[in-house]
N, C-alpha and C. Protein backbone atom coordinates (compact mmCIF):
# COMPACT_ATOMS: atom_id res chain seq x y z
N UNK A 1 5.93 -8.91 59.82
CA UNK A 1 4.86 -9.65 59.21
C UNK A 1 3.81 -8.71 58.59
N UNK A 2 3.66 -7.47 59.55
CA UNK A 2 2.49 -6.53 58.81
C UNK A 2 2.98 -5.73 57.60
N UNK A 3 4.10 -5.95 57.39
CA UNK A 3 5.14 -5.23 56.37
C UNK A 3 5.20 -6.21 54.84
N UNK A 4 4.96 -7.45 55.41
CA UNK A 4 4.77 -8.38 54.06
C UNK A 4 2.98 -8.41 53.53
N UNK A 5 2.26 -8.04 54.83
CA UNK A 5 0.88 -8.24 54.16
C UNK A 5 0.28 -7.08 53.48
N UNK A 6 1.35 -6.03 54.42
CA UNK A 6 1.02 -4.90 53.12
C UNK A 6 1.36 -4.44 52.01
N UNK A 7 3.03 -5.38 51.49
CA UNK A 7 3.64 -4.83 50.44
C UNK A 7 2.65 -5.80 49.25
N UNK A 8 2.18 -6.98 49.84
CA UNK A 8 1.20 -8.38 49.31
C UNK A 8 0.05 -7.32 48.54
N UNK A 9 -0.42 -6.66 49.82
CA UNK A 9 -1.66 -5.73 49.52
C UNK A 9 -1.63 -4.86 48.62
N UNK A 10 -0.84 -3.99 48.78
CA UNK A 10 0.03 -3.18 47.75
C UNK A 10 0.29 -3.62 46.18
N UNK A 11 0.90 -4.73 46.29
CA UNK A 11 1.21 -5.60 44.54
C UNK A 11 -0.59 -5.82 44.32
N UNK A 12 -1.39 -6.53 45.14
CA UNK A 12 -2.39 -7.13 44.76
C UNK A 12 -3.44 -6.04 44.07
N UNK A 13 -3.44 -4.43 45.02
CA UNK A 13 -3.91 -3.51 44.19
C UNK A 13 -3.45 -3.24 43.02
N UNK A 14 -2.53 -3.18 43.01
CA UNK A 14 -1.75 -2.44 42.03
C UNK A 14 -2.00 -3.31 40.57
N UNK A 15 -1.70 -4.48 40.60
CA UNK A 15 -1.72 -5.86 39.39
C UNK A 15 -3.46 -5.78 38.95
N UNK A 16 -4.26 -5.27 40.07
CA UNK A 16 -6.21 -5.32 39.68
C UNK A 16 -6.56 -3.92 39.15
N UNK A 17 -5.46 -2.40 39.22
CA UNK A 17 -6.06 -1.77 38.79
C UNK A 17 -4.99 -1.89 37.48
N UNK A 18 -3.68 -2.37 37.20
CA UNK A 18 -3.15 -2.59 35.41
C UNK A 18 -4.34 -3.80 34.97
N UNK A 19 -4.84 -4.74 35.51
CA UNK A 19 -5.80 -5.63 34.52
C UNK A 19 -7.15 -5.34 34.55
N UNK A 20 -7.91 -3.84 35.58
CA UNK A 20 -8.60 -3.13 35.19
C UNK A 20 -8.80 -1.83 34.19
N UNK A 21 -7.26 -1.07 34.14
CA UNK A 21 -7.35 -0.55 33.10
C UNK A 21 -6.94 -1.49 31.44
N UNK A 22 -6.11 -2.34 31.83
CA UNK A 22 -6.32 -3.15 30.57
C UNK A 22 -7.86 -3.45 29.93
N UNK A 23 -8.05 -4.16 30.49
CA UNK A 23 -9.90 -4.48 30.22
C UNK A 23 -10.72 -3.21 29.80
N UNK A 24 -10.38 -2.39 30.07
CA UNK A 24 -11.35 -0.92 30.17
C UNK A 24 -10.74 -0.14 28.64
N UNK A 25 -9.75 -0.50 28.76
CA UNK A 25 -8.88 -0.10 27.32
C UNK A 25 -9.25 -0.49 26.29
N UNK A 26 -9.33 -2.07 26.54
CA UNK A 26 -9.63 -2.63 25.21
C UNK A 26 -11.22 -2.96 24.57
N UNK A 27 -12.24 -2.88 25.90
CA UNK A 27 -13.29 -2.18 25.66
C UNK A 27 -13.82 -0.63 24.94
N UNK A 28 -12.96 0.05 25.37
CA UNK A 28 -12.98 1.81 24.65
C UNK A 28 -12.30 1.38 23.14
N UNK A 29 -11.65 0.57 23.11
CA UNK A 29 -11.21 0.80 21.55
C UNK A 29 -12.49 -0.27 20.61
N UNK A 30 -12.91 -1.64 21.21
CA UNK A 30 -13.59 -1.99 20.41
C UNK A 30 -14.88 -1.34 20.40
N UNK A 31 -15.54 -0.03 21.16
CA UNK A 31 -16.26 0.65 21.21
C UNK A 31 -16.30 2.01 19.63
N UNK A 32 -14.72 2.31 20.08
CA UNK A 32 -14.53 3.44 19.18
C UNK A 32 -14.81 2.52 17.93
N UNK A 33 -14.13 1.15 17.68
CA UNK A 33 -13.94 0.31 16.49
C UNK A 33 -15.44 1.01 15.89
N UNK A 34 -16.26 -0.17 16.72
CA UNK A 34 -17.79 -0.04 16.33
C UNK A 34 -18.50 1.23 15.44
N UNK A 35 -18.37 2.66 16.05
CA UNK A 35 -18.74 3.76 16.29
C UNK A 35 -17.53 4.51 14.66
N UNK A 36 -16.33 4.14 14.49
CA UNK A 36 -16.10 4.01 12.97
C UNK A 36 -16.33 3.86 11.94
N UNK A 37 -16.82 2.10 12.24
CA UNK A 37 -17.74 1.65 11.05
C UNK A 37 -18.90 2.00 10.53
N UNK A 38 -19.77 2.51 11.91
CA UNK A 38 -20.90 3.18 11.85
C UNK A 38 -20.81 4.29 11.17
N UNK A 39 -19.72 4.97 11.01
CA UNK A 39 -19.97 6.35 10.67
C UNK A 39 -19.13 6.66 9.39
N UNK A 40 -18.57 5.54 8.89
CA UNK A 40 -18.10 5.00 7.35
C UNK A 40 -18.96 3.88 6.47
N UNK A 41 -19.84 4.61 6.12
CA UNK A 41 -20.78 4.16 4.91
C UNK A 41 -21.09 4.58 3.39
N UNK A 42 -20.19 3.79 2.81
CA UNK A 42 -20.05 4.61 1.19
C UNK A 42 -21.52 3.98 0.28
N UNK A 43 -21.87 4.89 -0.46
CA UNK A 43 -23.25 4.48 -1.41
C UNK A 43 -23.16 4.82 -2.68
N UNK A 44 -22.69 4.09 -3.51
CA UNK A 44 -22.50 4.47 -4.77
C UNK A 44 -24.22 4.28 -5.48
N UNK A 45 -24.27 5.09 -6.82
CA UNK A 45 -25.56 5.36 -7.27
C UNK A 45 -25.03 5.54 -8.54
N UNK A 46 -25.94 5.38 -9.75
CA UNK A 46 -25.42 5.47 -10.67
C UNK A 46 -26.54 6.23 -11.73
N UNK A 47 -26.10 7.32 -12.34
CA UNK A 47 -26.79 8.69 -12.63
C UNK A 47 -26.48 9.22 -14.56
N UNK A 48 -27.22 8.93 -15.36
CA UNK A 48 -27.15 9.20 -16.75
C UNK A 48 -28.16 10.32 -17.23
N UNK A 49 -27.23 10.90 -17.88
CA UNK A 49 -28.01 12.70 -18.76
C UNK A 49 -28.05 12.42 -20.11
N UNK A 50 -29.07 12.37 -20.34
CA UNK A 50 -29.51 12.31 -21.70
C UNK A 50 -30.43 13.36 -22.39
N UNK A 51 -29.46 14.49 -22.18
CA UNK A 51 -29.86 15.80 -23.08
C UNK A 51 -29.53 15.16 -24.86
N UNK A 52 -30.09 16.31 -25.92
CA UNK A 52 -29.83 16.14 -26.90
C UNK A 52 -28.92 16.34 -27.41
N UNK A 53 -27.94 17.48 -26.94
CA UNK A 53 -26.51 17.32 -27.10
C UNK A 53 -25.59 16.83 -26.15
N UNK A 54 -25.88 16.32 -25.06
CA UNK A 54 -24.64 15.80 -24.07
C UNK A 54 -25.07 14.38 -24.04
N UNK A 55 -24.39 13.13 -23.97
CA UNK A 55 -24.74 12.09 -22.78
C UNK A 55 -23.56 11.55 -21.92
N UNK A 56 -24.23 11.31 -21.07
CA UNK A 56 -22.97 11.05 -19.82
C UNK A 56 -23.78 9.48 -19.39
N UNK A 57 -22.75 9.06 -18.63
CA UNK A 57 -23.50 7.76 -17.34
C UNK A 57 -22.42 8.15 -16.44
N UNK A 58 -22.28 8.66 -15.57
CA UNK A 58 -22.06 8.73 -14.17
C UNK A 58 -22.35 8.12 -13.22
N UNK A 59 -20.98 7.65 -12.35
CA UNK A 59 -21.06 7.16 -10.56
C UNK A 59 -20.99 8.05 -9.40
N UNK A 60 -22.09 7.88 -8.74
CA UNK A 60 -22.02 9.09 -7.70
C UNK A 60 -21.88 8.20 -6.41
N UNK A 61 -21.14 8.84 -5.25
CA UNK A 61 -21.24 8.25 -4.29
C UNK A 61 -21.80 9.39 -2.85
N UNK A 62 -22.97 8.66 -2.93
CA UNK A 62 -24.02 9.77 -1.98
C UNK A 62 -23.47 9.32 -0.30
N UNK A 63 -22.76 8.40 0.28
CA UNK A 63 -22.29 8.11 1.34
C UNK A 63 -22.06 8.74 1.89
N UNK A 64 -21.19 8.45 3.50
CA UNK A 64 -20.08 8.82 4.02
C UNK A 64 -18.67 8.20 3.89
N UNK A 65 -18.18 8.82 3.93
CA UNK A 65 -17.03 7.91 3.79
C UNK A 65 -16.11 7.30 1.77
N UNK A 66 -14.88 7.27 1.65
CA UNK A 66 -15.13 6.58 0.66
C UNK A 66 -15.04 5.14 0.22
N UNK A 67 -15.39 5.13 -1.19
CA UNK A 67 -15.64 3.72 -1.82
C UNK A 67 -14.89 3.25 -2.38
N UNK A 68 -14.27 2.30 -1.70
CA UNK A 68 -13.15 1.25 -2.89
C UNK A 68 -13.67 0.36 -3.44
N UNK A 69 -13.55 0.98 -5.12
CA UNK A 69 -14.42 -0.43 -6.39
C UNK A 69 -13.21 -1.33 -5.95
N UNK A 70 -13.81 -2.33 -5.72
CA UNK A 70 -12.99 -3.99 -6.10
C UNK A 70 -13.28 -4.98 -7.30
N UNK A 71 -14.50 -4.42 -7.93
CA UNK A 71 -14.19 -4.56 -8.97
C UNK A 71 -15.85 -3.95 -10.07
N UNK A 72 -15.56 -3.36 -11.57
CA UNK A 72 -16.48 -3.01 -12.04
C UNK A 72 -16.62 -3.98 -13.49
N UNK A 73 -17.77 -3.87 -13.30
CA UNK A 73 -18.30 -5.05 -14.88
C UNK A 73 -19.43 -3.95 -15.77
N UNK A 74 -19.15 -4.37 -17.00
CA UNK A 74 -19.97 -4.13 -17.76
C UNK A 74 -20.86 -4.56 -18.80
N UNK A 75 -21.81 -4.95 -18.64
CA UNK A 75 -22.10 -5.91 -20.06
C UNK A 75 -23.49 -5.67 -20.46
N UNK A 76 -23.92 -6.44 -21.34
CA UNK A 76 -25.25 -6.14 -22.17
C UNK A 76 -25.60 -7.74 -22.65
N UNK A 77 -27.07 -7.70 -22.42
CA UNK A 77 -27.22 -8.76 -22.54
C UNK A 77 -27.00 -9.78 -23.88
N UNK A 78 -26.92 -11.13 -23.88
CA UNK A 78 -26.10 -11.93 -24.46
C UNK A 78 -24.77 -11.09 -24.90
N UNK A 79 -23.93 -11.05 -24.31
CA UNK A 79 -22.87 -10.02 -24.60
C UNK A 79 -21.47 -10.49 -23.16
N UNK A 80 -20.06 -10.75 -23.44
CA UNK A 80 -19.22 -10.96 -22.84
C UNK A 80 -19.22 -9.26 -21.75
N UNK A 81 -18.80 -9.59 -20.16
CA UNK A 81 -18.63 -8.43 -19.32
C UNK A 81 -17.05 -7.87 -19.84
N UNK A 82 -16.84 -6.54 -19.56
CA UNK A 82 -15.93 -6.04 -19.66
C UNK A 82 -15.88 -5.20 -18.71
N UNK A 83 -14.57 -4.56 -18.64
CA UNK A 83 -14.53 -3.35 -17.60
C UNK A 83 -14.30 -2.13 -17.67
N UNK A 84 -14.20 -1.59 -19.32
CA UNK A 84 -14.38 -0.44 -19.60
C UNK A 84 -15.79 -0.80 -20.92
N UNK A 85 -16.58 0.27 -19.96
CA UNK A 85 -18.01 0.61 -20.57
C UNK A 85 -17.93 1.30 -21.94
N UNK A 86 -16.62 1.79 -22.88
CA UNK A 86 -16.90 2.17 -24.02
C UNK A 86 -16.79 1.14 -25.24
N UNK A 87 -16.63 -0.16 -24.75
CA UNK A 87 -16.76 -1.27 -25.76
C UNK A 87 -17.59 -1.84 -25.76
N UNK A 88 -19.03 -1.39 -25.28
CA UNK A 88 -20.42 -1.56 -25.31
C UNK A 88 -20.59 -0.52 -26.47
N UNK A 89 -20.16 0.70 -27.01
CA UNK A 89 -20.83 1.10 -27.67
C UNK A 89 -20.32 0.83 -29.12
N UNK A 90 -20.72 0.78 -29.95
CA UNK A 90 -20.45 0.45 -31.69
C UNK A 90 -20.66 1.79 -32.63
N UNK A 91 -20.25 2.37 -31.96
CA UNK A 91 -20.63 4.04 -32.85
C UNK A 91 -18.54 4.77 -33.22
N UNK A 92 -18.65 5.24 -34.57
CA UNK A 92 -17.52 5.38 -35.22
C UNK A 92 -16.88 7.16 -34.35
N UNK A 93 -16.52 6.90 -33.62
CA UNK A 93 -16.24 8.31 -32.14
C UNK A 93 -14.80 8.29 -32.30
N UNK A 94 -13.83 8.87 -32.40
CA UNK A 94 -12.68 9.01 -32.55
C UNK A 94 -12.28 9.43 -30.77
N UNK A 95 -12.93 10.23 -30.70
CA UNK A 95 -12.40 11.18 -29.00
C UNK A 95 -13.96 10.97 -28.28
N UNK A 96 -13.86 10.33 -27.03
CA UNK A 96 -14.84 10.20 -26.13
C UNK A 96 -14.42 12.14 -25.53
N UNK A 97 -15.64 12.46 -24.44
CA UNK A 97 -15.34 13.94 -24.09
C UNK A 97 -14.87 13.15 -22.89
N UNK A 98 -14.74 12.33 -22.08
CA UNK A 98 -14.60 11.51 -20.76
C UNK A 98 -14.86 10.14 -20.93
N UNK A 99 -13.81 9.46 -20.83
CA UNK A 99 -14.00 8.21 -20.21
C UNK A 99 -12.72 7.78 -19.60
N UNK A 100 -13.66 7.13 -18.52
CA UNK A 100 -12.60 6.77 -17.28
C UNK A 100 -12.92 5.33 -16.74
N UNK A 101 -12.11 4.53 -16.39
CA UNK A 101 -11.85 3.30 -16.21
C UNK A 101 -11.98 2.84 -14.22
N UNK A 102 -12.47 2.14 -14.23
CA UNK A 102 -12.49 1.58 -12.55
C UNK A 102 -12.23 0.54 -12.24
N UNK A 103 -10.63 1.10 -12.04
CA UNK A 103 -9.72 -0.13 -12.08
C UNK A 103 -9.76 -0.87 -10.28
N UNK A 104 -9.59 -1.88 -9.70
CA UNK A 104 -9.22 -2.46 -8.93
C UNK A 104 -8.64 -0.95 -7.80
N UNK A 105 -9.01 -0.80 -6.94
CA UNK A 105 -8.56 -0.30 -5.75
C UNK A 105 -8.87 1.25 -5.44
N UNK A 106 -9.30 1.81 -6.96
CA UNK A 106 -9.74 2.82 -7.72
C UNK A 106 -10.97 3.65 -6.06
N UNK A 107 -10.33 4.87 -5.66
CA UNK A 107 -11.79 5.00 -4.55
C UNK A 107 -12.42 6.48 -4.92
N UNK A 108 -13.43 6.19 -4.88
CA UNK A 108 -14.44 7.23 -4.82
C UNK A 108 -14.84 8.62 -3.80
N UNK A 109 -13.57 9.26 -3.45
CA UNK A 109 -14.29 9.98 -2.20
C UNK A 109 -15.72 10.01 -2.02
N UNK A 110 -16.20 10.53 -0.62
CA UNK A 110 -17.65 10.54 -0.43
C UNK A 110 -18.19 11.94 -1.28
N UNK A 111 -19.33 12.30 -1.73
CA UNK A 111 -20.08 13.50 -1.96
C UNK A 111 -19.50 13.64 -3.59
N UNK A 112 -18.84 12.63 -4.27
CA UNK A 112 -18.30 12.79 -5.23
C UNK A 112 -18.53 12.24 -6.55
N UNK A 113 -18.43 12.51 -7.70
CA UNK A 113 -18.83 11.83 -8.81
C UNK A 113 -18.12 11.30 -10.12
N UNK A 114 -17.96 10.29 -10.59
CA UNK A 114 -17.47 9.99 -11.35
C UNK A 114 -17.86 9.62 -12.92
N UNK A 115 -17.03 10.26 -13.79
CA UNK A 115 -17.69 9.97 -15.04
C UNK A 115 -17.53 9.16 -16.04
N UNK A 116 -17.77 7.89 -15.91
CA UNK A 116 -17.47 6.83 -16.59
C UNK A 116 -17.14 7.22 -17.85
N UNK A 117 -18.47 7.65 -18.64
CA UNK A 117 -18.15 8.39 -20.42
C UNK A 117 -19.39 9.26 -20.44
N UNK A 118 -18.76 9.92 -21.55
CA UNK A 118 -19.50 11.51 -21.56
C UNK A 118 -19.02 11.53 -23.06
N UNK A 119 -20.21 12.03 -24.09
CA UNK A 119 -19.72 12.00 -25.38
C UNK A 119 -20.70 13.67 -25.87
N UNK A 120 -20.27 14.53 -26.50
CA UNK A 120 -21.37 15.94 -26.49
C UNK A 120 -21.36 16.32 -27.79
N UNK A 121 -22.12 17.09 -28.30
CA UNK A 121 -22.06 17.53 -29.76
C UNK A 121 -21.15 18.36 -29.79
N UNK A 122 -20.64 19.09 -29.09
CA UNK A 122 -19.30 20.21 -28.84
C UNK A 122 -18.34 19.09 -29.54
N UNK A 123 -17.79 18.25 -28.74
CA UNK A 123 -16.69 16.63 -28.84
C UNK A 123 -16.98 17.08 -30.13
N UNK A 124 -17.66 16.35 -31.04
CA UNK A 124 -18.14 15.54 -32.36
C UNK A 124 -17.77 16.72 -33.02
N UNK A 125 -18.58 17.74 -33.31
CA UNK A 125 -18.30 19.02 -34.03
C UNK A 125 -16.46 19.51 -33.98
N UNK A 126 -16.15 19.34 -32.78
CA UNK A 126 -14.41 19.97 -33.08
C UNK A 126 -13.54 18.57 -33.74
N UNK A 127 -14.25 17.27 -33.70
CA UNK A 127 -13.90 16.60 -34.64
C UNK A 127 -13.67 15.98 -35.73
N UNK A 128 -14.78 17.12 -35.94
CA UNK A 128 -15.22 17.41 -37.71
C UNK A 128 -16.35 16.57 -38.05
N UNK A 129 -17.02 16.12 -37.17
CA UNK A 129 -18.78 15.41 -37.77
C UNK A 129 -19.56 16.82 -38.36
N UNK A 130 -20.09 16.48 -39.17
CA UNK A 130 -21.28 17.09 -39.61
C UNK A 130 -22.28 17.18 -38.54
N UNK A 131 -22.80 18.23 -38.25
CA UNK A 131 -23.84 18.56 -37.34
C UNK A 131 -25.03 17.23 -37.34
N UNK A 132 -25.65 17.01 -38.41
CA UNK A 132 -26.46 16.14 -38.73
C UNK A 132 -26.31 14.68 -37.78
N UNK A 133 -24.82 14.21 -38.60
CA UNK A 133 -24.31 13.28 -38.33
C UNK A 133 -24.10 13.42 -36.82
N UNK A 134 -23.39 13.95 -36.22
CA UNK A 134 -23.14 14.23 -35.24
C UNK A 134 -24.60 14.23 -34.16
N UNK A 135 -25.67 14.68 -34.67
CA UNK A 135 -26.86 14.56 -33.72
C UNK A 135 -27.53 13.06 -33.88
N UNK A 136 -27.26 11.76 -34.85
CA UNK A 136 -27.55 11.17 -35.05
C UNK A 136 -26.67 10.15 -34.20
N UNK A 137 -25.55 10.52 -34.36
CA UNK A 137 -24.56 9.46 -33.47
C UNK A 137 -24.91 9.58 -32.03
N UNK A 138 -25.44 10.87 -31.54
CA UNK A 138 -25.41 10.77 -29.65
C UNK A 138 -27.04 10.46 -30.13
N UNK A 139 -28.08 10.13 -31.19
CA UNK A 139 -29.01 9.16 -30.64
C UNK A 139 -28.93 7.83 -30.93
N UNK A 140 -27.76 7.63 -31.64
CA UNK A 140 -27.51 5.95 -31.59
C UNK A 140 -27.10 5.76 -30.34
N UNK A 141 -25.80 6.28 -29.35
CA UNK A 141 -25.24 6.35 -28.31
C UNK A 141 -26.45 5.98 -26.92
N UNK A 142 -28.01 6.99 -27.67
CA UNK A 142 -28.70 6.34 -26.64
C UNK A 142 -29.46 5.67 -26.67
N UNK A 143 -29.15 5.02 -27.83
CA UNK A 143 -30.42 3.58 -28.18
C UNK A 143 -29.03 2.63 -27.77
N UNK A 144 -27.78 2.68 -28.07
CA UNK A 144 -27.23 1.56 -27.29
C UNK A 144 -26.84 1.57 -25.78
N UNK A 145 -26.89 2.67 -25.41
CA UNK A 145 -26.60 3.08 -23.59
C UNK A 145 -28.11 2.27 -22.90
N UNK A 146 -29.02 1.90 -23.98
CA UNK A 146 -30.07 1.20 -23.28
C UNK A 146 -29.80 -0.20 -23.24
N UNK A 147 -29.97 -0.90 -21.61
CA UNK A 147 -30.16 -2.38 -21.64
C UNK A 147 -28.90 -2.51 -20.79
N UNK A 148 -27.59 -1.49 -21.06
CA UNK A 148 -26.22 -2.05 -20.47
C UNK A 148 -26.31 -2.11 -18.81
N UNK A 149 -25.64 -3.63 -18.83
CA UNK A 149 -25.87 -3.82 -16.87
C UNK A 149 -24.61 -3.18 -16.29
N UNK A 150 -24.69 -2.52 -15.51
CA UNK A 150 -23.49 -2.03 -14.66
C UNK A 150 -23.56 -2.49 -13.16
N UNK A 151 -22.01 -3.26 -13.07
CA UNK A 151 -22.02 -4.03 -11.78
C UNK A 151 -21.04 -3.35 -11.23
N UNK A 152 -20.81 -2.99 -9.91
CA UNK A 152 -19.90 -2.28 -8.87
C UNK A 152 -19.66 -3.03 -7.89
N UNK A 153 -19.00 -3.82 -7.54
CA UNK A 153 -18.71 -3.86 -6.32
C UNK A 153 -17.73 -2.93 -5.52
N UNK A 154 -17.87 -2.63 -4.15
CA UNK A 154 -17.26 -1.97 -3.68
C UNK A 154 -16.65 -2.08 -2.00
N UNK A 155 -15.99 -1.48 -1.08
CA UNK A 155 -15.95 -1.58 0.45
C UNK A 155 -15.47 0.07 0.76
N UNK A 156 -15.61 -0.04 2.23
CA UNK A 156 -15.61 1.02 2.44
C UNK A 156 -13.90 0.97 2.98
N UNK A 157 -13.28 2.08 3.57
CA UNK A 157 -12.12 2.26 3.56
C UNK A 157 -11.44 1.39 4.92
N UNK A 158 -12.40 0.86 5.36
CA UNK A 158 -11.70 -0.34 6.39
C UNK A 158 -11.76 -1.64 5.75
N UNK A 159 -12.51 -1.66 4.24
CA UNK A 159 -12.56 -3.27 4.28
C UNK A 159 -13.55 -3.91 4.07
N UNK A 160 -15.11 -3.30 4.89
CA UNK A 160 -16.12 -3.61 4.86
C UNK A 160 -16.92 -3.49 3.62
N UNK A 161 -16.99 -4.73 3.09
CA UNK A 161 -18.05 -5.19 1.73
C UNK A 161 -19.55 -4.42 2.06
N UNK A 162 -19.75 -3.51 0.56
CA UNK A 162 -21.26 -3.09 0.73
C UNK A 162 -21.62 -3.56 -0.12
N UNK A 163 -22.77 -3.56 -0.23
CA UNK A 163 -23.45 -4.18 -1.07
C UNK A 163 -23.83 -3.36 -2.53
N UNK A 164 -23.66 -4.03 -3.59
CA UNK A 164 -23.21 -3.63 -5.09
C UNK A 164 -23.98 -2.79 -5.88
N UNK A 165 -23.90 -1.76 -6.74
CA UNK A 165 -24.29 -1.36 -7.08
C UNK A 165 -25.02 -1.98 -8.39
N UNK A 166 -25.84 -2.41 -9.00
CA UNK A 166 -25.97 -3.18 -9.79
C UNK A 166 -27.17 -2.39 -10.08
N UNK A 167 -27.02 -2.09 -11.71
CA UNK A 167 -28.11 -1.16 -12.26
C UNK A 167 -27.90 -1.59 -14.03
N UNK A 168 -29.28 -1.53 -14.66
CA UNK A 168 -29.72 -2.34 -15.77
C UNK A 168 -29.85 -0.09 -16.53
N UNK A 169 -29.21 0.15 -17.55
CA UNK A 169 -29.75 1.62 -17.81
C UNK A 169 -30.92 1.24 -18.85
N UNK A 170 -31.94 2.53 -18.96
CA UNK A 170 -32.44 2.47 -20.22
C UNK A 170 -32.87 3.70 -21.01
């Protein structure tokens, strides 16, 4: 009889410390979960140079962690959105120096930058503008780079929706 209350005793420990380390397990992971998210935070920013021979509009992402666009818009007011930002501009450019597209799933490492479009008097000149001309077109470039809304949405690499980058340039 003392042989059944101890093998009883025996299972009964044994079954409280597997559904104590169960419990304790799945506490440490939704802990670590937490302590992940916390420490994956992407921040996109959005950054334009308007020297007299260069202009750029650049995405920077000052975060941790990176940024998956889910989706980017571009538009100007009374004006249809699009998602590549060089059909906002109306200037006769044969070769952009950079432009790059932010397509769906598209991610941003952290500390990193991206260059939407970049147009320079170097560009223009090896494409045979006249100097003149050529300094006149990157200041049309920045009388129309004024007003355009740039919308970002983005998440970070688990999933988590941040909140959008949404910037009016001028």
């Amino acid at each position: 009889m003392w042989d059944t209350v101890a093998i009883i005793a025996t299972v009964a420990v044994a079954l409280a410390a597997l559904l104590f380390s169960f419990f304790t397990f799945k506490s440490q992971l939704k802990q670590s979960e937490r302590v992940a998210r916390a420490n994956i935070k992407p921040l996109l920013s959005m950054k334009s140079l308007n020297y007299s021979d260069l202009k750029s509009i650049c995405i920077n992402n000052y975060g941790i962690g990176p940024a998956v666009v889910t989706k980017a818009e571009f538009c100007r007011e009374r004006s249809e959105s699009t998602d590549r930002i060089v059909d906002l501009f109306d200037l006769p450019v044969k070769n952009w120096d950079t432009f790059t597209n932010l397509p769906p799933k598209r991610a941003i490492p952290e500390k990193a930058e991206v260059i939407l479009v970049k147009l320079s008097l170097k560009r223009l000149l090896s494409d045979g503008v006249e100097e003149g001309k050529a300094f006149d077109l990157l200041k049309k470039w920045n009388e129309q780079k004024s007003g355009i809304e740039i919308k970002i949405e983005y998440e970070d690499i688990l999933g988590n929706r941040q909140e959008p980058l949404v910037e009016i340039l001028n």
